[in-house]
C-alpha atoms as a PDB file:
ATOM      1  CA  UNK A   1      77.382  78.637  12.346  1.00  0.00           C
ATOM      2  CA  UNK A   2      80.253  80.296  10.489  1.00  0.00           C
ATOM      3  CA  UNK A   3      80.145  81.932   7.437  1.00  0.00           C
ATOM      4  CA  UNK A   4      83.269  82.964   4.520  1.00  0.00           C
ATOM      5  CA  UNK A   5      83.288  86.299   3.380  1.00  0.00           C
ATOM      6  CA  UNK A   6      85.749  87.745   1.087  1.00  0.00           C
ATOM      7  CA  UNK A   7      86.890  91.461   2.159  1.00  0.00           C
ATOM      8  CA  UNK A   8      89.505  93.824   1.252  1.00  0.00           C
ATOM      9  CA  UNK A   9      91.712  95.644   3.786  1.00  0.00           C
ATOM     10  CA  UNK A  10      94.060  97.958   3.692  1.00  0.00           C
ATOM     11  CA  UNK A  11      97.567  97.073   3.141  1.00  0.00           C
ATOM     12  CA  UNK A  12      98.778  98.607   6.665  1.00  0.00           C
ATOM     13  CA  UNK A  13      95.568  97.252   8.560  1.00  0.00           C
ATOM     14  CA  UNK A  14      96.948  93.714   6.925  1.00  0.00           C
ATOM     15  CA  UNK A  15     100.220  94.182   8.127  1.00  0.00           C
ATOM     16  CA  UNK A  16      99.419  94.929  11.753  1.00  0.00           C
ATOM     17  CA  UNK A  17      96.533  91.839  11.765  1.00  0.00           C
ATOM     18  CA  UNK A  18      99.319  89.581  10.305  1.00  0.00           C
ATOM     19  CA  UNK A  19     101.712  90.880  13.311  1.00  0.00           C
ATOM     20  CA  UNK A  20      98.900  90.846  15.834  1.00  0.00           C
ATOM     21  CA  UNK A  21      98.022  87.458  14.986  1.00  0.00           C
ATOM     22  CA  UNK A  22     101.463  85.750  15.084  1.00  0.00           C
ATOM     23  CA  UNK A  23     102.090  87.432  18.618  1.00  0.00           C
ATOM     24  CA  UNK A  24      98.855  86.283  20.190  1.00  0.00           C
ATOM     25  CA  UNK A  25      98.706  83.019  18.409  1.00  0.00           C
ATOM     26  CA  UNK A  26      95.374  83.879  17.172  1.00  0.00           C
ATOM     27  CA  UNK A  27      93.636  83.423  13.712  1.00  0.00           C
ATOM     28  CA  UNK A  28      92.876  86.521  11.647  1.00  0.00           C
ATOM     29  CA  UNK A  29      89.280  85.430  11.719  1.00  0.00           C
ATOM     30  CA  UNK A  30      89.212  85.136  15.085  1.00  0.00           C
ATOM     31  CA  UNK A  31      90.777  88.954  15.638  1.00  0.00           C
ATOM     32  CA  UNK A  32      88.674  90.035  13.620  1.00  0.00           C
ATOM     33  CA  UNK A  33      85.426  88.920  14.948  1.00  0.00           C
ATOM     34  CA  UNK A  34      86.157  90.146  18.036  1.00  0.00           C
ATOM     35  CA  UNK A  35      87.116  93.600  16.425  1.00  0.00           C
ATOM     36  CA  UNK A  36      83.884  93.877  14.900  1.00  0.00           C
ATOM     37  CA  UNK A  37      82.033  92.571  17.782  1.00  0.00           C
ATOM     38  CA  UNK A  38      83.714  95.949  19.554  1.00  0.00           C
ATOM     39  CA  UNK A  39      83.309  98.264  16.689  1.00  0.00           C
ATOM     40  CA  UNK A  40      79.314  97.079  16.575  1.00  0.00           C
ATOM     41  CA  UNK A  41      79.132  97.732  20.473  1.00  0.00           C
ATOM     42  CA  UNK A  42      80.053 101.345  19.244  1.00  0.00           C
ATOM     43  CA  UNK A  43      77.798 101.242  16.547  1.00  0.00           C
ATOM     44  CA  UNK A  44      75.478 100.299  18.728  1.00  0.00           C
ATOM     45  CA  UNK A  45      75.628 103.507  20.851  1.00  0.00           C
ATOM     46  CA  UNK A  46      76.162 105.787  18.007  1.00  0.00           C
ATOM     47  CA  UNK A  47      72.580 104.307  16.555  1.00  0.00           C
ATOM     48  CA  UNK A  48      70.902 104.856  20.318  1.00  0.00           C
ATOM     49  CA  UNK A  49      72.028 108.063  20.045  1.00  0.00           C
ATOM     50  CA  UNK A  50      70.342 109.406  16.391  1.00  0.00           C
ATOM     51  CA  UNK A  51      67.436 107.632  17.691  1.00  0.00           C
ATOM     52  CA  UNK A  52      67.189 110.017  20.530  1.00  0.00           C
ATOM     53  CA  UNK A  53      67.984 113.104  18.577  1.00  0.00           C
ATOM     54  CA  UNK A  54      65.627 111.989  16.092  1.00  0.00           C
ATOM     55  CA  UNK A  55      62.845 111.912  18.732  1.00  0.00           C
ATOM     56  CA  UNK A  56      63.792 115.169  20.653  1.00  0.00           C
ATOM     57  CA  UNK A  57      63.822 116.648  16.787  1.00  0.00           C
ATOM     58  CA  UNK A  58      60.029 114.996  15.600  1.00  0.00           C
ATOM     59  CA  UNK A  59      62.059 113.449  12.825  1.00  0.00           C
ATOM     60  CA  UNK A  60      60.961 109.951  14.242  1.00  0.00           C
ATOM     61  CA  UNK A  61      58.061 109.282  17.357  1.00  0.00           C
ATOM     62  CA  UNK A  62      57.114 106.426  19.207  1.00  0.00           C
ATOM     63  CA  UNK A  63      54.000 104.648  19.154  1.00  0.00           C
ATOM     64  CA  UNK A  64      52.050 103.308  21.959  1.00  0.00           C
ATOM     65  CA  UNK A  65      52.078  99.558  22.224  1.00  0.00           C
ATOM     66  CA  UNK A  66      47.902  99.796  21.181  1.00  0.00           C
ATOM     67  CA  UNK A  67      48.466 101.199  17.951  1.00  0.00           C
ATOM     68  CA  UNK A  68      51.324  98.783  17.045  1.00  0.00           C
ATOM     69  CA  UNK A  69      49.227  95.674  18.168  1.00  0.00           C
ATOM     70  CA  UNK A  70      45.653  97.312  16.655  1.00  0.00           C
ATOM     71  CA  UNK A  71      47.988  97.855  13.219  1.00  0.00           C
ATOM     72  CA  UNK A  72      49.311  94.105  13.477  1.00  0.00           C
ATOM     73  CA  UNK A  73      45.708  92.465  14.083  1.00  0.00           C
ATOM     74  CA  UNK A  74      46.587  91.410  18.120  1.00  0.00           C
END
């Protein structure tokens, strides 16, 4: 299922995704899905990564699968 959203980019970034798109054929939309499907990948590692520190810190700890279960009535 797709969904609209409404964003505003900069002028330059338009500029280059109006080039882009014409060259390739492409949509916008479909450019920039894919972009953000990349730039979430990186997310994606960035977030894997504060997770760790947070551990190695004691900011954050994990819980044993007993306690989560016992806490959620399993």
């Amino acid at each position: 299922m797709q969904v609209r959203h409404n964003i505003t980019i900069d002028q330059d970034v338009s500029k280059e995704l109006e080039s882009v798109a014409r060259e390739l054929g492409e949509k916008k939309s479909s450019i920039i899905e894919k972009a953000l499907e990349v730039y979430f990948d990186l997310l994606d590692l960035k977030l894997a990564k504060k997770r760790l520190k947070d551990l190695e810190s004691g900011r954050d700890r994990l819980l044993d699968p007993e306690e989560v279960w016992k806490k959620l009535g399993i």
